[in-house]
C-alpha atoms as a PDB file:
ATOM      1  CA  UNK A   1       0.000   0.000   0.000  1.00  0.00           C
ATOM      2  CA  UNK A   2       1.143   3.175  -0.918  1.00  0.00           C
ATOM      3  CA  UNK A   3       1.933   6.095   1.629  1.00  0.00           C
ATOM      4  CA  UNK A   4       0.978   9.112   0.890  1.00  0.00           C
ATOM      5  CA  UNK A   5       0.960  13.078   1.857  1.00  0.00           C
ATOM      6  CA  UNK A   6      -0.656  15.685  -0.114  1.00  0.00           C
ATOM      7  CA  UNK A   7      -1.372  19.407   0.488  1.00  0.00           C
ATOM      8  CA  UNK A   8      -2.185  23.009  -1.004  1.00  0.00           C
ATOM      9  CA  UNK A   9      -0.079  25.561  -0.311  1.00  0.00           C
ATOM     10  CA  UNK A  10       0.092  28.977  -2.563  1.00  0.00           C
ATOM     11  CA  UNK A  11       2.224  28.438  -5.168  1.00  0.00           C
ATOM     12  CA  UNK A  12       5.745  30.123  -3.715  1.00  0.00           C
ATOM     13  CA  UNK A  13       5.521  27.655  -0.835  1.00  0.00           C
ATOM     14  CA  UNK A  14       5.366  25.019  -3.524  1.00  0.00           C
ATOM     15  CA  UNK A  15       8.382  26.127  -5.592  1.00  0.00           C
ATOM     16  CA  UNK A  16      10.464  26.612  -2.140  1.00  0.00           C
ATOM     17  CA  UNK A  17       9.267  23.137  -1.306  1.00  0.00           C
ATOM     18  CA  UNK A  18       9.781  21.449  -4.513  1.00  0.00           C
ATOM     19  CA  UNK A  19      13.354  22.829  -4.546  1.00  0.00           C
ATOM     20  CA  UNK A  20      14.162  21.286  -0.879  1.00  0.00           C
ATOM     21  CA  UNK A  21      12.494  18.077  -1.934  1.00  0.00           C
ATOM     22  CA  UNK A  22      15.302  17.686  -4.544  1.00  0.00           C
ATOM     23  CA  UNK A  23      18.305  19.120  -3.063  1.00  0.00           C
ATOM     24  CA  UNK A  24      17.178  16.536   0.502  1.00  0.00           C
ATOM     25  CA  UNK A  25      16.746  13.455  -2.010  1.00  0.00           C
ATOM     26  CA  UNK A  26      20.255  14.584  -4.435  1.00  0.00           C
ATOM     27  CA  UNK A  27      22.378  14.610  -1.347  1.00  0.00           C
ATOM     28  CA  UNK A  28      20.929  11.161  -0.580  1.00  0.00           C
ATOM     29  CA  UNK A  29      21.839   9.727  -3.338  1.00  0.00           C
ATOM     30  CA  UNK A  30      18.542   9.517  -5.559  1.00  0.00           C
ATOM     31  CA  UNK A  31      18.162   9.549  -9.175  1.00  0.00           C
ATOM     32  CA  UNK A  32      16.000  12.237 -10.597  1.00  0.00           C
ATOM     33  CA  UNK A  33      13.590  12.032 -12.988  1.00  0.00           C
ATOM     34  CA  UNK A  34      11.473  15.397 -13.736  1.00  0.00           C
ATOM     35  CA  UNK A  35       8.626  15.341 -16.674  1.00  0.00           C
ATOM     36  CA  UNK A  36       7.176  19.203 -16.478  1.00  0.00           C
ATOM     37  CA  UNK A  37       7.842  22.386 -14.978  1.00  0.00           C
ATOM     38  CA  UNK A  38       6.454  25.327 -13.651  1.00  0.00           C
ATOM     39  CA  UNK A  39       6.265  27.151 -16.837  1.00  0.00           C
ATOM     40  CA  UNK A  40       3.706  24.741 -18.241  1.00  0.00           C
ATOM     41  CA  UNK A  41       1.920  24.156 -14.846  1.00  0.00           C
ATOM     42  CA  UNK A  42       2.179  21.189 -13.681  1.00  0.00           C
ATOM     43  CA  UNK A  43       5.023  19.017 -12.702  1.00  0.00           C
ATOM     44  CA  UNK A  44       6.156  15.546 -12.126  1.00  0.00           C
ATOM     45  CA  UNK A  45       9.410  14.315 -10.063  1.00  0.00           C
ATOM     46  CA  UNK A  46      10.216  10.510 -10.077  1.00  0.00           C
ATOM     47  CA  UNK A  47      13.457   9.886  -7.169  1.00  0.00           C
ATOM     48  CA  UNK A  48      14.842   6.480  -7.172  1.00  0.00           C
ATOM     49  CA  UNK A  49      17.875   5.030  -4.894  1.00  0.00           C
ATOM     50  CA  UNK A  50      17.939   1.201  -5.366  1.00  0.00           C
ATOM     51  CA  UNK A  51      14.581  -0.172  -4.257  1.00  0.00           C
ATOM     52  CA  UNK A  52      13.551   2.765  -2.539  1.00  0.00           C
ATOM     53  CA  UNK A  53      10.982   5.387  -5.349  1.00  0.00           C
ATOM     54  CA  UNK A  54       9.638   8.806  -3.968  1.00  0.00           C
ATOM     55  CA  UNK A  55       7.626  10.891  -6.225  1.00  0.00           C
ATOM     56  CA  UNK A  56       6.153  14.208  -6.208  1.00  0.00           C
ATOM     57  CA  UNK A  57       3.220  15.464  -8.326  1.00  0.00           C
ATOM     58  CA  UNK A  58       2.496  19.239  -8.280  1.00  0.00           C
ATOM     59  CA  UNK A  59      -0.656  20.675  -9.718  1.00  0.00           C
ATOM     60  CA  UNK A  60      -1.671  24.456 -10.218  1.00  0.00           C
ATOM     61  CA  UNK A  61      -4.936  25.418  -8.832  1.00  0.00           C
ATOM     62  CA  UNK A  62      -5.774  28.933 -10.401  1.00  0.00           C
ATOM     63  CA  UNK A  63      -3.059  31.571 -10.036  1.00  0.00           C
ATOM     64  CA  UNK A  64      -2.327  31.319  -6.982  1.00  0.00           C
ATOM     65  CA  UNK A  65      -2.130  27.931  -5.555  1.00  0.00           C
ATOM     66  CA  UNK A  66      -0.944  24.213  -6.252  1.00  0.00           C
ATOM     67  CA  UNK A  67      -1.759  20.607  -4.757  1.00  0.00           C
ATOM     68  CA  UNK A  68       1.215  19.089  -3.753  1.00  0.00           C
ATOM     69  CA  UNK A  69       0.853  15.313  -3.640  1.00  0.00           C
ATOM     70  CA  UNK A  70       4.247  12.918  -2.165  1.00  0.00           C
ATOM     71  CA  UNK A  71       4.441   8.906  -3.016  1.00  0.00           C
ATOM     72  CA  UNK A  72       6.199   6.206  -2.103  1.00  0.00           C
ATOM     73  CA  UNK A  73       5.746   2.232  -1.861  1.00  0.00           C
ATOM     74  CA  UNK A  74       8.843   1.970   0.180  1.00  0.00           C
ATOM     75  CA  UNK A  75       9.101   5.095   2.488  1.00  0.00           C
ATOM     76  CA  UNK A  76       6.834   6.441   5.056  1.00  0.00           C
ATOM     77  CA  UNK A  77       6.352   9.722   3.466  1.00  0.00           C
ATOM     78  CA  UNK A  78       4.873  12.001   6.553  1.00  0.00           C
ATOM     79  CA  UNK A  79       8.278  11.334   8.483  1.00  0.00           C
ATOM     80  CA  UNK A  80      10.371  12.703   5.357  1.00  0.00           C
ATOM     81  CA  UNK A  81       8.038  15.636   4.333  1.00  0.00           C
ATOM     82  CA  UNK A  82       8.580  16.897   7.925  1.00  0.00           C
ATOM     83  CA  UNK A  83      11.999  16.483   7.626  1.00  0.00           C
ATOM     84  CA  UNK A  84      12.314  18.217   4.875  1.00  0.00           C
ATOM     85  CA  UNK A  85      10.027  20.923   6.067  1.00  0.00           C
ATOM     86  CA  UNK A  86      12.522  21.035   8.978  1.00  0.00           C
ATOM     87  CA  UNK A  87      15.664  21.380   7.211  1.00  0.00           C
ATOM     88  CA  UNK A  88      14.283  24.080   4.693  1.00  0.00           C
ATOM     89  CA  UNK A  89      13.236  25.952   7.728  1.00  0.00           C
ATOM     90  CA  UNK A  90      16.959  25.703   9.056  1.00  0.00           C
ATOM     91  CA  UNK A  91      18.388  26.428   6.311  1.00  0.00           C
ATOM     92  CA  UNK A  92      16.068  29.685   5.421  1.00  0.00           C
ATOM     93  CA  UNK A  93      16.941  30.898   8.960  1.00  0.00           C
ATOM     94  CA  UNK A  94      20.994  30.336   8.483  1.00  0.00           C
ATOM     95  CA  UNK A  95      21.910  34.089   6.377  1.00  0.00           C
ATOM     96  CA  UNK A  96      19.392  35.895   9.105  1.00  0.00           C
ATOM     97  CA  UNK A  97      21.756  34.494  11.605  1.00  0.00           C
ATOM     98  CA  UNK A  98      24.825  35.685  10.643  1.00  0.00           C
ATOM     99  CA  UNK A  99      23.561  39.010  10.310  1.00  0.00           C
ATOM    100  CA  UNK A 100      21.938  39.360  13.853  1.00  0.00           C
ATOM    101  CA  UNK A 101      24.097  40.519  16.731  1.00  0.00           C
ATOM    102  CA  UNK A 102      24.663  38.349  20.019  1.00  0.00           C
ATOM    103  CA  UNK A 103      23.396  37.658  21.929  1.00  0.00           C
ATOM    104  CA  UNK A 104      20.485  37.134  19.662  1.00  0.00           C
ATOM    105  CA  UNK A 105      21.883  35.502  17.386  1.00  0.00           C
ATOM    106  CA  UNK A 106      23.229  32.544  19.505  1.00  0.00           C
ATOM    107  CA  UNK A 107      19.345  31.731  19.768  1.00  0.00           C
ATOM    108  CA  UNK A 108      18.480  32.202  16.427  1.00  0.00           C
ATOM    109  CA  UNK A 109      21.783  29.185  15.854  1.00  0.00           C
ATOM    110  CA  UNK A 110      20.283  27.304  18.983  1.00  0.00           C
ATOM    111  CA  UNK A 111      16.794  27.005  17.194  1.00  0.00           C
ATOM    112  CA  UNK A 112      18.336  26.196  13.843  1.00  0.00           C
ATOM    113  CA  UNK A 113      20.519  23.404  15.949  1.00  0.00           C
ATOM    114  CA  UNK A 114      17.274  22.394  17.411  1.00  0.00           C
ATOM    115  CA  UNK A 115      15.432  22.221  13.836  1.00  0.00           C
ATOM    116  CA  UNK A 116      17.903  19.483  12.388  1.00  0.00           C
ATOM    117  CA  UNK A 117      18.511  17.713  15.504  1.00  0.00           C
ATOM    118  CA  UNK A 118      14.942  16.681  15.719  1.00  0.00           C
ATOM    119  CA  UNK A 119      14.402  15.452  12.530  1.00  0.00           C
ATOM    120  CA  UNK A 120      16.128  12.309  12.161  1.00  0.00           C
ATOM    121  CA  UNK A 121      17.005  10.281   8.839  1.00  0.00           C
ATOM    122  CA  UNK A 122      13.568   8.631   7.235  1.00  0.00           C
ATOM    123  CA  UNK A 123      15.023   7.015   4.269  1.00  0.00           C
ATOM    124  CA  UNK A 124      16.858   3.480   5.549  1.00  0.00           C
ATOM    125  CA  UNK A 125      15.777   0.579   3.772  1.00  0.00           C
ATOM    126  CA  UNK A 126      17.045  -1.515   0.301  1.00  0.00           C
ATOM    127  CA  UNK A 127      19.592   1.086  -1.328  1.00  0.00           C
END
């Protein structure tokens, strides 16, 4: 049985998303396979590693909005997408703090720290 996660999110959040997706699954090791774009709409991302297949579907909904729609046979997908989620957050909030003054900006780094500590790897399994 397939897992599943699917959303709609304005269409920024999608492309900010979409981007982390990859660059989480590329420094894992996937395989990408990407049939559409954002200039035509709607968009298609196959991600294979071995046995282990993610893919993400994106749909426009008007002008403003998209359904975003993560599968996988072989990993649980609401562990990853929160991971991911988690690390984009981190990473968003990295340039802010290096330009933020201590002693404010050790807790912006303790909250980043915090971020990727508690998200923890989803994708073990046949490689």
């Amino acid at each position: 049985m397939p897992h599943s996660y699917q959303v709609r999110v304005p269409t920024d959040r999608g492309e900010a998303f979409e981007i982390a997706l990859q660059s989480y699954l590329r420094e894992r090791g996937f395989d990408h396979m990407q049939v559409g774009s954002w200039l035509s709409g709607d968009a298609s991302h196959e991600f294979r590693r071995g046995e282990v297949h993610v893919s993400l579907g994106i749909l426009t909904e008007g002008q403003t909005d998209c359904t975003l729609s993560v599968q996988s046979d072989t990993v649980e997908i609401e562990p990853l997408v929160v991971h991911v989620l988690m690390e984009q957050a981190a990473a968003s909030l990295e340039p802010h703090a290096q330009a933020i003054a201590e002693p404010s900006r050790g807790a912006v780094q303790k909250l980043i720290g915090h971020m990727r500590a508690s998200s923890e790897e989803v994708l073990s399994g046949p490689s």
